[in-house]
Protein backbone atom coordinates (compact mmCIF):
# COMPACT_ATOMS: atom_id res chain seq x y z
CA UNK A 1 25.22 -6.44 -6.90
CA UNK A 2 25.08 -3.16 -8.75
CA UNK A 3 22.80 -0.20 -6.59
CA UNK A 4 20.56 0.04 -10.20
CA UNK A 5 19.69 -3.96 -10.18
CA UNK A 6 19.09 -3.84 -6.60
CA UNK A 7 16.77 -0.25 -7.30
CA UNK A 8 14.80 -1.81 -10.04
CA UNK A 9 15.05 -5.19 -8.59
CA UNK A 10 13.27 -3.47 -5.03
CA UNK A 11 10.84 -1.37 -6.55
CA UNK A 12 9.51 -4.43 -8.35
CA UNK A 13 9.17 -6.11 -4.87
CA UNK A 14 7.86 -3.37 -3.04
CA UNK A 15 4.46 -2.83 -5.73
CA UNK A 16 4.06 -6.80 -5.89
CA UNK A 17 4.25 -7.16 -1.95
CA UNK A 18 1.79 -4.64 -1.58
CA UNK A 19 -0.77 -5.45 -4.51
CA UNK A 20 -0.21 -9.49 -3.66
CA UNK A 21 -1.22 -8.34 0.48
CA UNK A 22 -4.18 -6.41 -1.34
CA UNK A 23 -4.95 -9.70 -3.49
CA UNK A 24 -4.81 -12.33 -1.08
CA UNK A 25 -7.10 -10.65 1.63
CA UNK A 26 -9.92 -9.39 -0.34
CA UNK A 27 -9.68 -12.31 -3.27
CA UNK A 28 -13.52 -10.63 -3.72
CA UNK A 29 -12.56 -7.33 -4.57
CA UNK A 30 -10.61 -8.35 -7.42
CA UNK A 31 -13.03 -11.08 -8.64
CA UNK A 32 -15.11 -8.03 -8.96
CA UNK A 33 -13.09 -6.02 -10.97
CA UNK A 34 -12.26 -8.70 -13.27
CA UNK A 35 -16.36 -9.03 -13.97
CA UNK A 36 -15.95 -5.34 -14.36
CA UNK A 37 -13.43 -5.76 -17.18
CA UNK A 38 -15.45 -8.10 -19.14
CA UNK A 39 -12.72 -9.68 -20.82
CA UNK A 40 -12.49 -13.33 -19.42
CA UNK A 41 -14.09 -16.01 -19.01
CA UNK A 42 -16.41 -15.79 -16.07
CA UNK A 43 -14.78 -19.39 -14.98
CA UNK A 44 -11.22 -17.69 -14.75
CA UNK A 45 -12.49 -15.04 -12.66
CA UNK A 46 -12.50 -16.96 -9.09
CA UNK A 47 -9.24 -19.09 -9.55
CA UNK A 48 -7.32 -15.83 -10.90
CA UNK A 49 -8.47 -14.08 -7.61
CA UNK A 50 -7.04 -16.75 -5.54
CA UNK A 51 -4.02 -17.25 -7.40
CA UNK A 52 -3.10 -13.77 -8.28
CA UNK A 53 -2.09 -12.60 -4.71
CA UNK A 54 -0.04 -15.42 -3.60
CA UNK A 55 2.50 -15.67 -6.98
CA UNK A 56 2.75 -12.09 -6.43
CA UNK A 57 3.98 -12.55 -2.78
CA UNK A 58 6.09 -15.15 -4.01
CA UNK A 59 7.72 -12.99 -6.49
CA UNK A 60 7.61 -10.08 -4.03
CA UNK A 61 9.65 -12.35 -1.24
CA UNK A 62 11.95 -13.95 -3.91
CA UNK A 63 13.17 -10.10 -5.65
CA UNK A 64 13.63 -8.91 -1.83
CA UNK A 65 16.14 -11.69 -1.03
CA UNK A 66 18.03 -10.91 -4.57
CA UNK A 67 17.78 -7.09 -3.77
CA UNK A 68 19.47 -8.35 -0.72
CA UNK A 69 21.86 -10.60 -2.43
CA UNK A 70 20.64 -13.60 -0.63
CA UNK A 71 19.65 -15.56 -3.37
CA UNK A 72 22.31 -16.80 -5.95
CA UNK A 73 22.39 -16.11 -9.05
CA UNK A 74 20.69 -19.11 -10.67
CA UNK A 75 17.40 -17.89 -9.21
CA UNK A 76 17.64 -14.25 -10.45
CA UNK A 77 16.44 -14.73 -14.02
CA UNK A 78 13.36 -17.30 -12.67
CA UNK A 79 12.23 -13.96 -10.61
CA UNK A 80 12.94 -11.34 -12.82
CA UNK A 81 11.63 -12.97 -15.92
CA UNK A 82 8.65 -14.06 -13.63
CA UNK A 83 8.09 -10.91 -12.64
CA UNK A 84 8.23 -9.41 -15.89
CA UNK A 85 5.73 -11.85 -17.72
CA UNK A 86 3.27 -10.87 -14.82
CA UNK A 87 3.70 -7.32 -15.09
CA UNK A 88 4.22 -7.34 -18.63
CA UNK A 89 0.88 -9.23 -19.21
CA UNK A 90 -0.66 -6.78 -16.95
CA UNK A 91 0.21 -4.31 -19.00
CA UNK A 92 -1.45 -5.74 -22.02
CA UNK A 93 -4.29 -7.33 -20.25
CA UNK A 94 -5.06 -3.64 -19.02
CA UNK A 95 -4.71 -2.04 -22.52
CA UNK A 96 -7.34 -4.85 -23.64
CA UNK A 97 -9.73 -3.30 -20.93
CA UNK A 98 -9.02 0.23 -21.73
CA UNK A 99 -10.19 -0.92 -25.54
CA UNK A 100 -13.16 -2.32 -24.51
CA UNK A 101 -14.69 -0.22 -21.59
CA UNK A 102 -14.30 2.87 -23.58
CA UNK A 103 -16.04 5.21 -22.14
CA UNK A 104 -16.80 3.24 -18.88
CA UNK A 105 -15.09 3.95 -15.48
CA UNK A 106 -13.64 0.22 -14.12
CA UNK A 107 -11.44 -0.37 -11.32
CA UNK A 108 -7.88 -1.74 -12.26
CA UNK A 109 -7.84 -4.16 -9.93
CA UNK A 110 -4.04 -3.75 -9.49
CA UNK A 111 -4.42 -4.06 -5.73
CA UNK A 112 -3.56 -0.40 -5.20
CA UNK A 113 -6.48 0.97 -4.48
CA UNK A 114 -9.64 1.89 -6.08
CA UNK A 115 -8.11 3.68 -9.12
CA UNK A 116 -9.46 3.35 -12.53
CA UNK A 117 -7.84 1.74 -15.84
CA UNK A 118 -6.64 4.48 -17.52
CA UNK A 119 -3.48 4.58 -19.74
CA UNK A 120 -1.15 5.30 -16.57
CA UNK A 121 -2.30 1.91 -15.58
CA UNK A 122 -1.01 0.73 -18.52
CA UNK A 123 2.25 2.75 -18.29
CA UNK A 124 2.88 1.57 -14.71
CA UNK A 125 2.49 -2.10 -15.27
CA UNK A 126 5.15 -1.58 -18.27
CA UNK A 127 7.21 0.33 -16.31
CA UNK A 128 7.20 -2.46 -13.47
CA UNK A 129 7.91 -5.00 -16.38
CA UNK A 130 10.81 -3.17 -17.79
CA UNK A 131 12.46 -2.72 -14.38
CA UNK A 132 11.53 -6.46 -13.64
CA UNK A 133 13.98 -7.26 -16.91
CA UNK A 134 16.63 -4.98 -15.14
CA UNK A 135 17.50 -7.89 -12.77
CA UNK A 136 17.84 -10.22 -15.52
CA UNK A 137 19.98 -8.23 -17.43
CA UNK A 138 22.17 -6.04 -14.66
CA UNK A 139 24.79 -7.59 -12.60
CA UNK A 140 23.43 -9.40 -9.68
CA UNK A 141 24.66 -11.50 -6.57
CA UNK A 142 26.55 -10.75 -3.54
CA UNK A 143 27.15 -7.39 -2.57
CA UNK A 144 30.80 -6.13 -3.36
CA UNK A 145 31.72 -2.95 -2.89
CA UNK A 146 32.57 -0.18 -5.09
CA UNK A 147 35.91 1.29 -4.82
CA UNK A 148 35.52 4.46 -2.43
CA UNK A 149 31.72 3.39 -1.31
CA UNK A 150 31.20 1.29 1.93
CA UNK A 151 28.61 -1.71 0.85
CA UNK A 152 26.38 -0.39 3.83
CA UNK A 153 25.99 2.87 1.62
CA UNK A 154 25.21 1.17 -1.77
CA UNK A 155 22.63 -0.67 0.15
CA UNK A 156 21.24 2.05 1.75
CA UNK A 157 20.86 4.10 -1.48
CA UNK A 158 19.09 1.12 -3.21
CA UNK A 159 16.91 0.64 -0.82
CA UNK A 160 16.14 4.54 -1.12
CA UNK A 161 16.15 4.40 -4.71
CA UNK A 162 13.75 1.67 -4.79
CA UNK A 163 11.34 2.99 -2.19
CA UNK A 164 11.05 6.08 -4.83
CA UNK A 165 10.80 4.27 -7.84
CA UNK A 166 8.15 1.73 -6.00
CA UNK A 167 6.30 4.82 -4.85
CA UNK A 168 6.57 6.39 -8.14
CA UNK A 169 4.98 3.40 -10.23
CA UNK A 170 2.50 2.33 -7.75
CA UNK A 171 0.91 6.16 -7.52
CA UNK A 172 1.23 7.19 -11.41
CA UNK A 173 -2.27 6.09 -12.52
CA UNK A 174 -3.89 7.60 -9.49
CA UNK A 175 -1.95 10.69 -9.73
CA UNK A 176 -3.09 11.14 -13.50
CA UNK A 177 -6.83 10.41 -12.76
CA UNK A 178 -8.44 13.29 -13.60
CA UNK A 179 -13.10 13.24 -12.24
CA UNK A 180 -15.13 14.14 -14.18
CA UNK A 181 -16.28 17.61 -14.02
CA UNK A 182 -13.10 19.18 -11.83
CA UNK A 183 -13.05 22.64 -11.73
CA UNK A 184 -9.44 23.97 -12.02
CA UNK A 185 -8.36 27.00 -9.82
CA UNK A 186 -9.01 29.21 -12.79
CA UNK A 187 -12.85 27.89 -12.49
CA UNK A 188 -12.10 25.98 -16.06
CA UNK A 189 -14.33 22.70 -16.19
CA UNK A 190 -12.39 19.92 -17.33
């Protein structure tokens, strides 16, 4: 396994373990912010809460045990294309919101938190998507080592590398969330 796959293929894991936790113990809060959004069906809104958390724990489990090189490669692309369609069609379910709450302050509902859709949330979940592709497309399967590097290290500096990038995604949109009526050090009103 290449130290990039396993980065992306981590970082992936890490958001999805954390927002599928979020999902599947407060199934309510995201029911909510799907009302919020106004773009489904109120029928989808209770099954998509219950459903949402576990796939994404599923997926979460599955990309740790190929970041791990425990799972062959004939399971790989199932996870990382998986993966990707989710976070992929979070992406554009968000930008769907974002187009019709113009002007409105909703919660994402990405299991992160309490942050508003804004276009970071849109970013991130693209940003997850592409990185979910990375295992489908980058070398995967058992560990080998590189010429020089011990396998301990490579695996040590993926796991690193996709701590940061998992960090990275997860706290973009909250990061770039901006109230309403900050005053900047230079007493500017924004």
């Amino acid at each position: 396994m290449s130290v990039l796959a396993a980065a992306s293929t981590w970082a992936v894991a890490l958001v999805l373990l954390v927002s599928g936790l979020s999902h599947a113990r407060a199934p309510r809060s995201t029911r909510a912010a799907l009302q919020a959004h106004g773009t489904l069906p109120s029928s989808a809104h209770r099954w998509l809460a219950l459903v949402l958390g576990p796939v994404e724990l599923v997926l979460a489990v599955g990309l740790l045990a190929v970041g791990l090189g425990v799972l062959g490669r004939p399971v790989v692309p199932v996870l990382g294309l998986g993966a990707a369609v989710l976070c992929l069609g979070f992406a554009a379910y968000l930008h769907v919101v974002r187009r019709r709450t113009v002007g409105q302050e909703v919660p994402c509902g990405c299991g992160l938190g309490t942050t508003p859709v804004t276009g970071w949330s849109v970013v991130r979940a693209g940003v997850l998507g592409v990185l979910a592709l990375a295992a489908v497309v980058l070398p995967t399967g058992p560990w080998a080592a590189i010429p020089g590097a011990p396998v301990w290290a490579q695996v040590v500096v993926a796991a690193a590398g996709g701590l940061t990038l998992a960090v990275a995604t997860a706290a973009l949109p909250a990061a770039r969330a901006v109230p309403a009526g900050l005053t900047t050090l230079t007493g500017a009103v924004r």
